[in-house]
PDB file of N, CA and C in Angstrom:
ATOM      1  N   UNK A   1     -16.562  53.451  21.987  1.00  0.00           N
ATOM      2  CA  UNK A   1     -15.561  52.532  21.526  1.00  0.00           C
ATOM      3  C   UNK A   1     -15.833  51.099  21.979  1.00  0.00           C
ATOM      4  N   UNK A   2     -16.037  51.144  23.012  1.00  0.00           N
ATOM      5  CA  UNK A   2     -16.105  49.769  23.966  1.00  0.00           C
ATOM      6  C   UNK A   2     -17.540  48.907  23.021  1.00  0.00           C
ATOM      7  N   UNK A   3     -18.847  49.572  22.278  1.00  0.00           N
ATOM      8  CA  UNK A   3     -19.601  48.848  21.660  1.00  0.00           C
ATOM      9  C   UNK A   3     -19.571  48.778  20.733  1.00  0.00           C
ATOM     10  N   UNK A   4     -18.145  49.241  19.731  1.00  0.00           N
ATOM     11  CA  UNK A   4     -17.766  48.732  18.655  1.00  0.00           C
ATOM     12  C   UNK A   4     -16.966  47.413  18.786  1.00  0.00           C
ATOM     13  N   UNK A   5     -16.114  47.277  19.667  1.00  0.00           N
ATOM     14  CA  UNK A   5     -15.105  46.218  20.311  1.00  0.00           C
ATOM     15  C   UNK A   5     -16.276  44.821  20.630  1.00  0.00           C
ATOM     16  N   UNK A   6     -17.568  45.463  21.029  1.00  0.00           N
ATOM     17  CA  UNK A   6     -18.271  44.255  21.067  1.00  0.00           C
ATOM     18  C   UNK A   6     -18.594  43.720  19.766  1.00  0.00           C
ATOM     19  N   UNK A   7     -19.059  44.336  19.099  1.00  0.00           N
ATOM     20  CA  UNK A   7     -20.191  43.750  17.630  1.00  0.00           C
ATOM     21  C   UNK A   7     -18.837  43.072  17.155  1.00  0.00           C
ATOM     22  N   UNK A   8     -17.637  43.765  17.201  1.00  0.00           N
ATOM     23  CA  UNK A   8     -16.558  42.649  15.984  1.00  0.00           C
ATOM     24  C   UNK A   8     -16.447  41.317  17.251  1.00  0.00           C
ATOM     25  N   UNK A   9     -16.401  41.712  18.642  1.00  0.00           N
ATOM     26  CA  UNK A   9     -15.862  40.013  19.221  1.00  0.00           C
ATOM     27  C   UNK A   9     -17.365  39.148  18.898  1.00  0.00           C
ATOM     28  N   UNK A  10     -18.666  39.435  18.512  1.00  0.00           N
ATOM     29  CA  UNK A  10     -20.016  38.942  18.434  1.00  0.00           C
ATOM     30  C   UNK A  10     -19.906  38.146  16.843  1.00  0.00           C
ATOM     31  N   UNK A  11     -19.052  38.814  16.195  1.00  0.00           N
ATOM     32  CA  UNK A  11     -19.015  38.940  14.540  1.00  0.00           C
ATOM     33  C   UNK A  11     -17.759  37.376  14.361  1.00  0.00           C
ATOM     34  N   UNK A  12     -16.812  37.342  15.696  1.00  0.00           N
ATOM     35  CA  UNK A  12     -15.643  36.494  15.413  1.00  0.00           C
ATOM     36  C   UNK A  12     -15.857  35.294  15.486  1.00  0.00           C
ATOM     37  N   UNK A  13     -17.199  35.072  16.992  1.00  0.00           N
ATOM     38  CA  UNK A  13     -17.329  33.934  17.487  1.00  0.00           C
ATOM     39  C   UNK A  13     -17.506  33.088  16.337  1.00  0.00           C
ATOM     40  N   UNK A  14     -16.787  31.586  16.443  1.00  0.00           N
ATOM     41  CA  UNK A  14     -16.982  30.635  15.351  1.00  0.00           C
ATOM     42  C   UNK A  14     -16.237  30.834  14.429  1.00  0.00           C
ATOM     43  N   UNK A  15     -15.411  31.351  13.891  1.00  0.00           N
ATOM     44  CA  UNK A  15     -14.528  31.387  12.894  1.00  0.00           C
ATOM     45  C   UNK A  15     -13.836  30.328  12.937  1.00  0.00           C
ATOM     46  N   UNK A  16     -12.991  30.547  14.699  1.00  0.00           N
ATOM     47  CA  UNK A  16     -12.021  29.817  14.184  1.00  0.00           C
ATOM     48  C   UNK A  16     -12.429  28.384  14.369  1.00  0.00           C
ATOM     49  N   UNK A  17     -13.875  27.944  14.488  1.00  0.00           N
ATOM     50  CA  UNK A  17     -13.954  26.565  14.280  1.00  0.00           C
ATOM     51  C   UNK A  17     -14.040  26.325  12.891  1.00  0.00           C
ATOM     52  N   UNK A  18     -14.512  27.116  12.266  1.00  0.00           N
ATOM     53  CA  UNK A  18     -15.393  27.248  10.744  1.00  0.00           C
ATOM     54  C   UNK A  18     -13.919  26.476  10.379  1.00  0.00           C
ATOM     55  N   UNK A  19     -12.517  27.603  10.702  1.00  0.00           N
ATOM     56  CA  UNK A  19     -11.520  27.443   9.826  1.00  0.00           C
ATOM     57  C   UNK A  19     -11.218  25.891  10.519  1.00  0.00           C
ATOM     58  N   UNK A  20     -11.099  25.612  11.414  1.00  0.00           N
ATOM     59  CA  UNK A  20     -10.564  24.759  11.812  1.00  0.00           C
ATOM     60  C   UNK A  20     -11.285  23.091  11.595  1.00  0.00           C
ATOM     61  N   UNK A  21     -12.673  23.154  11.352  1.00  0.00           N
ATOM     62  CA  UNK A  21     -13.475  21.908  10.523  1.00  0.00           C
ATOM     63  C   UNK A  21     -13.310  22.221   8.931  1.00  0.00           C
ATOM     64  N   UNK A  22     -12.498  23.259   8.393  1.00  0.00           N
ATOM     65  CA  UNK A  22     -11.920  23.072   6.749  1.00  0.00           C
ATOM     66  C   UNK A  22     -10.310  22.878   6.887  1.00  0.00           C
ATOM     67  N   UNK A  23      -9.585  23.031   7.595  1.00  0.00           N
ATOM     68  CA  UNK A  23      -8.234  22.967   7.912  1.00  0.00           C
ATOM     69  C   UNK A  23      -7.922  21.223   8.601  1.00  0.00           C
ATOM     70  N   UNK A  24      -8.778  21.104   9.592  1.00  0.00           N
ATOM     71  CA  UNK A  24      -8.068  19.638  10.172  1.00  0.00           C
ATOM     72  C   UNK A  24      -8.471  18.728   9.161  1.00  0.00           C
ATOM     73  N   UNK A  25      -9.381  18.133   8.033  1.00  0.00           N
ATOM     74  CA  UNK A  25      -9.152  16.877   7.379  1.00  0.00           C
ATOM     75  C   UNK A  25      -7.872  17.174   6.008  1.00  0.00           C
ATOM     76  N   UNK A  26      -7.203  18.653   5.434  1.00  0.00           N
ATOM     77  CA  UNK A  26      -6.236  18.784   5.051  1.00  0.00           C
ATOM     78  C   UNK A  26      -5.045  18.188   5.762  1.00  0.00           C
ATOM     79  N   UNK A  27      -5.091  18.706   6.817  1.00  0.00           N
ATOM     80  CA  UNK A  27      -3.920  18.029   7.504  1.00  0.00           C
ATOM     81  C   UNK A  27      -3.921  16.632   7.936  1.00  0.00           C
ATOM     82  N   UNK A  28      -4.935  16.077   8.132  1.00  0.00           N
ATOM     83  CA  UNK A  28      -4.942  14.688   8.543  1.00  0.00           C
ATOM     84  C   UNK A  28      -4.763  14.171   7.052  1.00  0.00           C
ATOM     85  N   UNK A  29      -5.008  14.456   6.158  1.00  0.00           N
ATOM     86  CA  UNK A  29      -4.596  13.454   4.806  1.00  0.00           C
ATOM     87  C   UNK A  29      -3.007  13.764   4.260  1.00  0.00           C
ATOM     88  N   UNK A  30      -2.729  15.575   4.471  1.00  0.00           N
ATOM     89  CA  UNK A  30      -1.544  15.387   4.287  1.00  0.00           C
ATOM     90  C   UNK A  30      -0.334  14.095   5.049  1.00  0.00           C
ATOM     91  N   UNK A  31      -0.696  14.157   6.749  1.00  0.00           N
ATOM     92  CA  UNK A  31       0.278  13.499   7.189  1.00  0.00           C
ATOM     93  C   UNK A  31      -0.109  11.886   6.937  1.00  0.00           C
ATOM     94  N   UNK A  32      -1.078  11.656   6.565  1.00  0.00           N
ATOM     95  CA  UNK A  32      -1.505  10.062   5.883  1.00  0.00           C
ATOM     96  C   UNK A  32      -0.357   9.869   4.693  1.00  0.00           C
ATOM     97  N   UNK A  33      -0.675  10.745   3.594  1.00  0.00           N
ATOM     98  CA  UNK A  33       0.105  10.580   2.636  1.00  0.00           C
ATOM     99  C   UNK A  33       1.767  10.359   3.219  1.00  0.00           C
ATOM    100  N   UNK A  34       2.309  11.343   3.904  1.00  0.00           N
ATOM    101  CA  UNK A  34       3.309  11.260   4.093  1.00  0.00           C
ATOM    102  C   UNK A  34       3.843  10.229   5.185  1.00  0.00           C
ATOM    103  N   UNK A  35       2.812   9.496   5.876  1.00  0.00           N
ATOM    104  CA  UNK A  35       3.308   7.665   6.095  1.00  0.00           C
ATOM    105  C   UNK A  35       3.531   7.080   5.111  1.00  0.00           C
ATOM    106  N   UNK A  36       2.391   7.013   4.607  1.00  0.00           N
ATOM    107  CA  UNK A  36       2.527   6.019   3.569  1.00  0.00           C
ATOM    108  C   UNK A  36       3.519   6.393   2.273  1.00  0.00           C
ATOM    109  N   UNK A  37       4.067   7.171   2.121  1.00  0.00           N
ATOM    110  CA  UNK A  37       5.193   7.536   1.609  1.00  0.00           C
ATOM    111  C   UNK A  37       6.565   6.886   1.675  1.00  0.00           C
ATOM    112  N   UNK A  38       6.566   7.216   3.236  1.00  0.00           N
ATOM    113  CA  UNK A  38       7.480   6.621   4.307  1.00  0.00           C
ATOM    114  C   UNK A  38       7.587   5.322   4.174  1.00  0.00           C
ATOM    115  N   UNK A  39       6.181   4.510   4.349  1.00  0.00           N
ATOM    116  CA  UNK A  39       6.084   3.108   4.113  1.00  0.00           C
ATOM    117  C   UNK A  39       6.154   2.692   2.713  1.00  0.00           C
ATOM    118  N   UNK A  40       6.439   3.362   1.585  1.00  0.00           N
ATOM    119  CA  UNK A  40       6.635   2.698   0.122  1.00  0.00           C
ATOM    120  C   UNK A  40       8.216   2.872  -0.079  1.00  0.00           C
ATOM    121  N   UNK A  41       8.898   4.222   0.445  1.00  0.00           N
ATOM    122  CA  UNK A  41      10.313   4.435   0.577  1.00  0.00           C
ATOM    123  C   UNK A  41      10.929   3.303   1.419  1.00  0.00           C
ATOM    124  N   UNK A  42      10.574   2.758   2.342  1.00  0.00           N
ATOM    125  CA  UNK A  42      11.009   1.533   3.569  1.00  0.00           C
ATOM    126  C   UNK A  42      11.107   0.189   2.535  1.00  0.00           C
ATOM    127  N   UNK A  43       9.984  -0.101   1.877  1.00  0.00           N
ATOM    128  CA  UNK A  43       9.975  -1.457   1.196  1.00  0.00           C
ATOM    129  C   UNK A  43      10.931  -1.125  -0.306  1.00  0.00           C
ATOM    130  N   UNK A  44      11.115  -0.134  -0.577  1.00  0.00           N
ATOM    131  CA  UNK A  44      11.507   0.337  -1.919  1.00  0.00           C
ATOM    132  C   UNK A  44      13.265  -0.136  -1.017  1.00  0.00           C
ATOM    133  N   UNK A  45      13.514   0.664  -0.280  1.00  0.00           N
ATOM    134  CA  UNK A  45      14.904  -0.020   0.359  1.00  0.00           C
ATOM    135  C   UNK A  45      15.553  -1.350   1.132  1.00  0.00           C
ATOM    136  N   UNK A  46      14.345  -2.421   1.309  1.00  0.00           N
ATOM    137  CA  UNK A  46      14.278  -3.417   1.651  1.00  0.00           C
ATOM    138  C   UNK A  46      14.182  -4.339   0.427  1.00  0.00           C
ATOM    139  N   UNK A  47      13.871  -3.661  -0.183  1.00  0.00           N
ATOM    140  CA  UNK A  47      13.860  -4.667  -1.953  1.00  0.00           C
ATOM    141  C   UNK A  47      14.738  -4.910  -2.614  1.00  0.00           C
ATOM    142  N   UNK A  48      15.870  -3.386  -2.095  1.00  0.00           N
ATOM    143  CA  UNK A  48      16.907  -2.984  -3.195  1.00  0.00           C
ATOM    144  C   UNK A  48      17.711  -4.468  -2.024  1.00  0.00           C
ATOM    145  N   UNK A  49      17.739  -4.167  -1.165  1.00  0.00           N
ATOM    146  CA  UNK A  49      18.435  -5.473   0.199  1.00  0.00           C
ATOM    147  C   UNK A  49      18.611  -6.632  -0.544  1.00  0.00           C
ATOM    148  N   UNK A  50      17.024  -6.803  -0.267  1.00  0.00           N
ATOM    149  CA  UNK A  50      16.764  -8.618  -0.821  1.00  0.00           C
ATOM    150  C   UNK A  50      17.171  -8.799  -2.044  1.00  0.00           C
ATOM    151  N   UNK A  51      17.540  -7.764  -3.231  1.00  0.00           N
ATOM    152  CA  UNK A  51      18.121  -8.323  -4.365  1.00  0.00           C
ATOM    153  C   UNK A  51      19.267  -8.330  -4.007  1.00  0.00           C
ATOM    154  N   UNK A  52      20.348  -7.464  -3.787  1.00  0.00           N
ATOM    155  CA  UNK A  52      21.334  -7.718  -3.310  1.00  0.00           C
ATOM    156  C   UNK A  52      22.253  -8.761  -3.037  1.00  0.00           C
ATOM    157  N   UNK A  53      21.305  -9.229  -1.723  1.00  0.00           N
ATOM    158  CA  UNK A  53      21.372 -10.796  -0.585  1.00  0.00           C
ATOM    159  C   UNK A  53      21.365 -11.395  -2.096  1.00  0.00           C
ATOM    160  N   UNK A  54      19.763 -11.859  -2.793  1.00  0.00           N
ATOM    161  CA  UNK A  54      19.923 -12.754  -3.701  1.00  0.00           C
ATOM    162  C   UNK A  54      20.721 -12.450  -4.368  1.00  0.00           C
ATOM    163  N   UNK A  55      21.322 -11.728  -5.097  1.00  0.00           N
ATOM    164  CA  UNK A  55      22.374 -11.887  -6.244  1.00  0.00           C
ATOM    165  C   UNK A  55      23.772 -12.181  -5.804  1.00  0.00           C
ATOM    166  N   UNK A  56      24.241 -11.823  -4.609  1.00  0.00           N
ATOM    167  CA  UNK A  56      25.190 -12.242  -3.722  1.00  0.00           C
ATOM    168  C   UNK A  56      25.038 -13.919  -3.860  1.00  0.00           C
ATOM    169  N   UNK A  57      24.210 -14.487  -3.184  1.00  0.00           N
ATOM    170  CA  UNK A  57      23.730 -15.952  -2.890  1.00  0.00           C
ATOM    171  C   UNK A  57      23.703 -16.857  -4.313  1.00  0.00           C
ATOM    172  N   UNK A  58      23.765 -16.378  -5.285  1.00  0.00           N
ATOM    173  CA  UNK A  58      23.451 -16.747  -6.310  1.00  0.00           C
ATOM    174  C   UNK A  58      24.735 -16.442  -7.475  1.00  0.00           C
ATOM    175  N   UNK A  59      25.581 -15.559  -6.861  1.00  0.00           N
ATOM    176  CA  UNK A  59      26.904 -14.971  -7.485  1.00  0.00           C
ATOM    177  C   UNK A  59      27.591 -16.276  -6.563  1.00  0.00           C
ATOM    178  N   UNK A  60      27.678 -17.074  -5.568  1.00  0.00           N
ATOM    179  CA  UNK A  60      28.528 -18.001  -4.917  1.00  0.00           C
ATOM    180  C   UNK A  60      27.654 -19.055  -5.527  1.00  0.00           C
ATOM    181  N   UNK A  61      26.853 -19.775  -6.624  1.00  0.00           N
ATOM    182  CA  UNK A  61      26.480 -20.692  -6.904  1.00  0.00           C
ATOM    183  C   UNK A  61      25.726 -21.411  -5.780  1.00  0.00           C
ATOM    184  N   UNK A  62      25.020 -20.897  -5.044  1.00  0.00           N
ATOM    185  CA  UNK A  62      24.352 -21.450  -3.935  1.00  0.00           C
ATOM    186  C   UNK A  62      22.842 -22.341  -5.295  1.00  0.00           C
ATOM    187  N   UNK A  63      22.029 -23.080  -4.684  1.00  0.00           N
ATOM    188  CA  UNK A  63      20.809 -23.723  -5.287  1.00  0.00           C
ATOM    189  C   UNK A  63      20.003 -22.747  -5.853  1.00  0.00           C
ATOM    190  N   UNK A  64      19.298 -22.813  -6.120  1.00  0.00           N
ATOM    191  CA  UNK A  64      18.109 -21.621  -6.330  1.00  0.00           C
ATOM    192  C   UNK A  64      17.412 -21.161  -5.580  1.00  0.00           C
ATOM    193  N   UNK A  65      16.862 -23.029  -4.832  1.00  0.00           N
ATOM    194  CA  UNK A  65      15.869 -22.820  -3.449  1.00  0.00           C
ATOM    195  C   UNK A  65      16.452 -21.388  -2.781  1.00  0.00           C
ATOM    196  N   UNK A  66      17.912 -21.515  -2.112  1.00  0.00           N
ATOM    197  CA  UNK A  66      18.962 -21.342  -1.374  1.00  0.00           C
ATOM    198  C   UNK A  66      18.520 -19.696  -1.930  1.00  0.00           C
ATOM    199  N   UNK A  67      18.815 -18.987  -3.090  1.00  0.00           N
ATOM    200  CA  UNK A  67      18.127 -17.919  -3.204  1.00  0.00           C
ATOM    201  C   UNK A  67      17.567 -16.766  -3.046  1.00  0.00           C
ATOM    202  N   UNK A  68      15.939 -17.967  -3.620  1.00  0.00           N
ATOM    203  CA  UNK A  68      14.717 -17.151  -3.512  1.00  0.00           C
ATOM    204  C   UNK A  68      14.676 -17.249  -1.943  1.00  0.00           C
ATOM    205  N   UNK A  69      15.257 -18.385  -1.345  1.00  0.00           N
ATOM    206  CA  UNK A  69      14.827 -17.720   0.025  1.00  0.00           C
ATOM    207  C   UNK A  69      15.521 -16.864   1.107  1.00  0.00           C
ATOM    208  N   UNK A  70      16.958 -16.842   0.213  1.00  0.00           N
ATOM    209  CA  UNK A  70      17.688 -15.549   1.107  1.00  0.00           C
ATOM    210  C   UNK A  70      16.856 -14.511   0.944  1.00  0.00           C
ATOM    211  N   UNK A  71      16.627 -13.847  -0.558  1.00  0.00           N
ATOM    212  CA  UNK A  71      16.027 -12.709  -0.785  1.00  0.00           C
ATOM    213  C   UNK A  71      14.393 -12.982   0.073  1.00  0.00           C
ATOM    214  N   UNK A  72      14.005 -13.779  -0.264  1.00  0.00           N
ATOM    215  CA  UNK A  72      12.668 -13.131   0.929  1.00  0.00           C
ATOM    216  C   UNK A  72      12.108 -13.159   2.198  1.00  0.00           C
ATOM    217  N   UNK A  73      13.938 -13.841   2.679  1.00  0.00           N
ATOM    218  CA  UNK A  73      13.950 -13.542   4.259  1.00  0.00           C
ATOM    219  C   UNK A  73      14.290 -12.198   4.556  1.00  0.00           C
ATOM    220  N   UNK A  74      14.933 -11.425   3.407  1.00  0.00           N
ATOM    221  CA  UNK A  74      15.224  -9.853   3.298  1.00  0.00           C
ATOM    222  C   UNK A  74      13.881  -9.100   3.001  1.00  0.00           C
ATOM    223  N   UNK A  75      13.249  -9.341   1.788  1.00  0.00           N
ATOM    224  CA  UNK A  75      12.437  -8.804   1.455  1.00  0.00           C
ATOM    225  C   UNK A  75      11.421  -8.509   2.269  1.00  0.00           C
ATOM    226  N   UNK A  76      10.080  -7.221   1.934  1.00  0.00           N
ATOM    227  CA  UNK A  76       9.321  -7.239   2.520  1.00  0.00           C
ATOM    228  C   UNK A  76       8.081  -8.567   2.433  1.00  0.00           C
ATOM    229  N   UNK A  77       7.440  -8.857   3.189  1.00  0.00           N
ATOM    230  CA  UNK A  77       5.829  -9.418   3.264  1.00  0.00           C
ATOM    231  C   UNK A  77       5.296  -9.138   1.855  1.00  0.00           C
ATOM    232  N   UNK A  78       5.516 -10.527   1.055  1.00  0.00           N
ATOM    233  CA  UNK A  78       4.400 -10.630   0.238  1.00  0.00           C
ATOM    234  C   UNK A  78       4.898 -10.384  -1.241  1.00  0.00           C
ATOM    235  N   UNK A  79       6.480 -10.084  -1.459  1.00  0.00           N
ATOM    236  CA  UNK A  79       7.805 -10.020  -2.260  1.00  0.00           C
ATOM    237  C   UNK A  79       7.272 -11.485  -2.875  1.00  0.00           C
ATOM    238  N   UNK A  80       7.728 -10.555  -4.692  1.00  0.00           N
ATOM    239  CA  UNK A  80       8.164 -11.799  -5.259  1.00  0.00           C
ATOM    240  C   UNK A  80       9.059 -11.481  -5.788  1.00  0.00           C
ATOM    241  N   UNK A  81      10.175 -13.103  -5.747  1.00  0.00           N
ATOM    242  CA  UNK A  81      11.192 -12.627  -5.950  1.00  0.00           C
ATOM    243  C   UNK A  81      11.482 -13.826  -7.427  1.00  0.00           C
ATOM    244  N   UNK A  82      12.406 -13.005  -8.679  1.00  0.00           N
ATOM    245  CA  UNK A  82      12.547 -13.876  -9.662  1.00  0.00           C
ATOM    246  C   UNK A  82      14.203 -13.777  -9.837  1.00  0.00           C
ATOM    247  N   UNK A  83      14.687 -14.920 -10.073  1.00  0.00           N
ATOM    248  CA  UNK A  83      16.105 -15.050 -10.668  1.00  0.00           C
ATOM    249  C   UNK A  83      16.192 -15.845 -11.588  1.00  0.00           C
ATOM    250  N   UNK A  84      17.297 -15.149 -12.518  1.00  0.00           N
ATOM    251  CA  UNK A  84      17.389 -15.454 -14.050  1.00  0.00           C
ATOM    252  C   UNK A  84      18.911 -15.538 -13.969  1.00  0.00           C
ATOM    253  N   UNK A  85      19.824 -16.440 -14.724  1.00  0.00           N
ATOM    254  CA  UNK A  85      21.082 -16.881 -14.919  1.00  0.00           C
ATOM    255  C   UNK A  85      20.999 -16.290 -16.720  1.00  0.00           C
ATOM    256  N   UNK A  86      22.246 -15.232 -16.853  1.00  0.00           N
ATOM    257  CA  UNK A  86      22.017 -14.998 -18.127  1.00  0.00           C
ATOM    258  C   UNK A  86      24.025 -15.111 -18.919  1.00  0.00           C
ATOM    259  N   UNK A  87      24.230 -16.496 -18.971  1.00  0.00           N
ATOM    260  CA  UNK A  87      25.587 -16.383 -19.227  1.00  0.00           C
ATOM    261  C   UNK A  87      26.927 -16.579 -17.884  1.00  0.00           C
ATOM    262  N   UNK A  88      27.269 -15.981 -17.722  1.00  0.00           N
ATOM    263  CA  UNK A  88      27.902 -15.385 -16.239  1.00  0.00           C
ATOM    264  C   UNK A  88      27.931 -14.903 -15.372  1.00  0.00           C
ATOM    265  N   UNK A  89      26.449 -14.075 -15.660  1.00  0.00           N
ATOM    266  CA  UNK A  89      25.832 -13.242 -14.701  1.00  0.00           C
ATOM    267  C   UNK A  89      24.240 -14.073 -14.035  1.00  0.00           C
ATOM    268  N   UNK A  90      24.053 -13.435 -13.093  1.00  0.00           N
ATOM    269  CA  UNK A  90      22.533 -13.717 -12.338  1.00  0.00           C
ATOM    270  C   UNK A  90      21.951 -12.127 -12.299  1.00  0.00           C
ATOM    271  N   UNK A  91      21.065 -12.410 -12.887  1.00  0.00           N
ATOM    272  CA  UNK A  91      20.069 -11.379 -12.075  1.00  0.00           C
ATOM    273  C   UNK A  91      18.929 -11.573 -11.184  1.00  0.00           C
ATOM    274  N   UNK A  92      18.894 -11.214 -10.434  1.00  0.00           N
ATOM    275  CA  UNK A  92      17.561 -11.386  -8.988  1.00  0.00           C
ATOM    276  C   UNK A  92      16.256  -9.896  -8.892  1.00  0.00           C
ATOM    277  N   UNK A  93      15.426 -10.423  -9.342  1.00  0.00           N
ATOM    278  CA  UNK A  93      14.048  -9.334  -9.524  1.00  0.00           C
ATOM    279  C   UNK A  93      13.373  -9.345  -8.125  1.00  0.00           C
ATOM    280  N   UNK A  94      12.942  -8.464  -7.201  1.00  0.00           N
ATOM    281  CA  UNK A  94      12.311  -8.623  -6.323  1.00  0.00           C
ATOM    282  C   UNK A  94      11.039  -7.218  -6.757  1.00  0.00           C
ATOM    283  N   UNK A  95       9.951  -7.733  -6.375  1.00  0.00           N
ATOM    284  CA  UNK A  95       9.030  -6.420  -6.592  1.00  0.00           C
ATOM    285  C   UNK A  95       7.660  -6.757  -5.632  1.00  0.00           C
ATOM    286  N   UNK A  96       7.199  -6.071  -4.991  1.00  0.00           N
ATOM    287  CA  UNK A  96       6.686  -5.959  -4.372  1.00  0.00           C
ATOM    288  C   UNK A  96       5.023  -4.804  -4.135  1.00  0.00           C
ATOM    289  N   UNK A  97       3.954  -5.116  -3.852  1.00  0.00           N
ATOM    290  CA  UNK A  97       2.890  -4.491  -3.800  1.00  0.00           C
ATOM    291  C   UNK A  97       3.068  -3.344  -2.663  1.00  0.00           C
ATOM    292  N   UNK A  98       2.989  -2.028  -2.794  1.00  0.00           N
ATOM    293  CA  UNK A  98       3.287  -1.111  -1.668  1.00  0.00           C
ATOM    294  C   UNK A  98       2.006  -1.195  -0.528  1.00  0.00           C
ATOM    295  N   UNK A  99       2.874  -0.735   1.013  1.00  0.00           N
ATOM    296  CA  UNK A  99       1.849  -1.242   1.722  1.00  0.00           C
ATOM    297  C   UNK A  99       0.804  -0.225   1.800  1.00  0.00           C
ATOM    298  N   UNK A 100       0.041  -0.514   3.066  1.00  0.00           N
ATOM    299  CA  UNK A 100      -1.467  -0.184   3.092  1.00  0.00           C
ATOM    300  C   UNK A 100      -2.045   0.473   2.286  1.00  0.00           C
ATOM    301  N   UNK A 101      -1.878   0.809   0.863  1.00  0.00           N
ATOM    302  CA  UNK A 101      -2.989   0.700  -0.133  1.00  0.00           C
ATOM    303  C   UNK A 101      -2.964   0.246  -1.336  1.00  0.00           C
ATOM    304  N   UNK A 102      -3.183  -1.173  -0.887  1.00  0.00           N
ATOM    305  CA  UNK A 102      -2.731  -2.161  -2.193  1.00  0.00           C
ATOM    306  C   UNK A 102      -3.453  -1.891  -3.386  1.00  0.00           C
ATOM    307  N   UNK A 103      -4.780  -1.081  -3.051  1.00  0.00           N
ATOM    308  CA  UNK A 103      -5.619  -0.854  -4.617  1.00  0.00           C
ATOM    309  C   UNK A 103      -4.466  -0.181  -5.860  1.00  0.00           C
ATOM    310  N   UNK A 104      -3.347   0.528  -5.873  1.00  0.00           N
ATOM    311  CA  UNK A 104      -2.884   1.302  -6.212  1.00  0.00           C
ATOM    312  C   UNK A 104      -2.433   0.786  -7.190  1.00  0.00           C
ATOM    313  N   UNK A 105      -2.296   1.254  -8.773  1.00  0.00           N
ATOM    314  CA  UNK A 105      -1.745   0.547  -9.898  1.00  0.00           C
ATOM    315  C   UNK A 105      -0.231   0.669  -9.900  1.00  0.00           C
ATOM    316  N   UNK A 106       0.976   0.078  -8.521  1.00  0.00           N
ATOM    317  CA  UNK A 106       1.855   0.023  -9.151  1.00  0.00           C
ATOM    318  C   UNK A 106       2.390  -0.672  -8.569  1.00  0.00           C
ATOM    319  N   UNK A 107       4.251  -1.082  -8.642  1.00  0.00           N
ATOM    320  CA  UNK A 107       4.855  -2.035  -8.000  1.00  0.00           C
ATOM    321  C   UNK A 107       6.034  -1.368  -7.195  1.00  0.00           C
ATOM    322  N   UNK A 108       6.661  -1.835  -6.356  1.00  0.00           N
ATOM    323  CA  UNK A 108       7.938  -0.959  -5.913  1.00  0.00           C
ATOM    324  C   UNK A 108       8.804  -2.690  -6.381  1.00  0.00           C
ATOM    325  N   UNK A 109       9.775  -2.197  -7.035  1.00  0.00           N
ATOM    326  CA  UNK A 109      10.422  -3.062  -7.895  1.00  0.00           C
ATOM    327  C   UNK A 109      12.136  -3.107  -8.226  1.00  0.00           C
ATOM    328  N   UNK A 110      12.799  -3.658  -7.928  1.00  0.00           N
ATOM    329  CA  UNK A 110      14.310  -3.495  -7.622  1.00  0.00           C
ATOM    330  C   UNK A 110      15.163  -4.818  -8.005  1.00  0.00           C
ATOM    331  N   UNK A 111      15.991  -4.362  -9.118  1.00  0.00           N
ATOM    332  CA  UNK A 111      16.898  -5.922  -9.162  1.00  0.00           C
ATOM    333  C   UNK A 111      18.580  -5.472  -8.787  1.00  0.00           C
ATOM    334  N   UNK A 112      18.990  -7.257  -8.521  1.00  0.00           N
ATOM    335  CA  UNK A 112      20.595  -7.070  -8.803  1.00  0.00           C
ATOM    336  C   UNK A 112      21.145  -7.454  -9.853  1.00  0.00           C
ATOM    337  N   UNK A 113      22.083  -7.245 -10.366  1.00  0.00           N
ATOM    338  CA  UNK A 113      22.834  -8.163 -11.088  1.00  0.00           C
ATOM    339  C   UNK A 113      24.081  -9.107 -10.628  1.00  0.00           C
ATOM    340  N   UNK A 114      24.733  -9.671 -11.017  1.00  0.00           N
ATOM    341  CA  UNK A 114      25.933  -9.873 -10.092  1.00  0.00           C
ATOM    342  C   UNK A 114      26.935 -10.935 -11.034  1.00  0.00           C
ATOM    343  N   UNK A 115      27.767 -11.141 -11.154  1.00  0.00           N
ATOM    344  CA  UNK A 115      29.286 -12.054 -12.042  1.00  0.00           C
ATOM    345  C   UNK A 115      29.101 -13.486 -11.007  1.00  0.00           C
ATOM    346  N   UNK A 116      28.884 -14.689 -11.843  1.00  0.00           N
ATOM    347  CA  UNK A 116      28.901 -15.849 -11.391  1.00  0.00           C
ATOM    348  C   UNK A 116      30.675 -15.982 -10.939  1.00  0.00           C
ATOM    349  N   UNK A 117      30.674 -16.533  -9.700  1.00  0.00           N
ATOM    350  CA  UNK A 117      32.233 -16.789  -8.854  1.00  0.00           C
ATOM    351  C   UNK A 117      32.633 -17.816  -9.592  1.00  0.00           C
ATOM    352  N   UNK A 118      33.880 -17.998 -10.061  1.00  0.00           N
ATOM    353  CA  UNK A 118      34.109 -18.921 -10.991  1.00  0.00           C
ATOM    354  C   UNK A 118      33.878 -19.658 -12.138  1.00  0.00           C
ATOM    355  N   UNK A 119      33.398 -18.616 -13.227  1.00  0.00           N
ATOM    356  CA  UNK A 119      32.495 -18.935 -14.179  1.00  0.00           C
ATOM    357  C   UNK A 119      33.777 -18.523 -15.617  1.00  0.00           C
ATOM    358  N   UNK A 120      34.955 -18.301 -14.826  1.00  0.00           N
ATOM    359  CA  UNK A 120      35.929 -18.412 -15.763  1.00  0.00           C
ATOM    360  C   UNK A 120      36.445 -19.408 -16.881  1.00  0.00           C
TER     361      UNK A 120
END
């Protein structure tokens, strides 16, 4: 018995590295992805902010300057932010390049709308 017990522990050695140099770069990209997830969900809710702020700022007839630069003292790094007066209303566009992998074809992108204060 005892030199059957050997040939399988002779037969094991290395497996579990085998598995474990095909298993650890799965997991290291899964939990990559799921930062950077994290970090597109963060600016995606910092965007929805800075429109907000701007359409607020811009619903009290503040300048324009006055604004674009509430919203991108809210916004993330590198936000652009657009406002449009359409009647009685403002709308404020903020959109933004997601972070650390800017190659990526898309935008994280969020507006407000908001009723001009006294536009009665």
């Amino acid at each position: 018995m005892r030199g059957c017990e050997r040939r399988w522990a002779r037969r094991d050695q290395g497996f579990v590295t085998a598995e474990s140099a095909v298993v650890l770069p799965v997991l290291v990209t899964v939990a990559m992805a799921l930062v950077w997830g994290l970090l597109v969900v963060a600016a995606q809710i910092r965007c929805v902010d800075a429109a907000r702020t701007g359409a607020r700022a811009a619903a009290r007839q503040d300048p324009a300057d006055a604004v674009v630069a509430a919203a991108r003292d809210a916004a993330p790094r590198g936000a652009k932010v657009a406002v449009a007066r359409e009647g009685d209303r403002v709308r404020v566009v903020v959109t933004v390049r997601p972070p650390v992998l800017n190659g990526l074809p898309f935008e994280v992108r969020e507006e407000a709308v908001a009723s001009v204060e006294g536009a009665r």
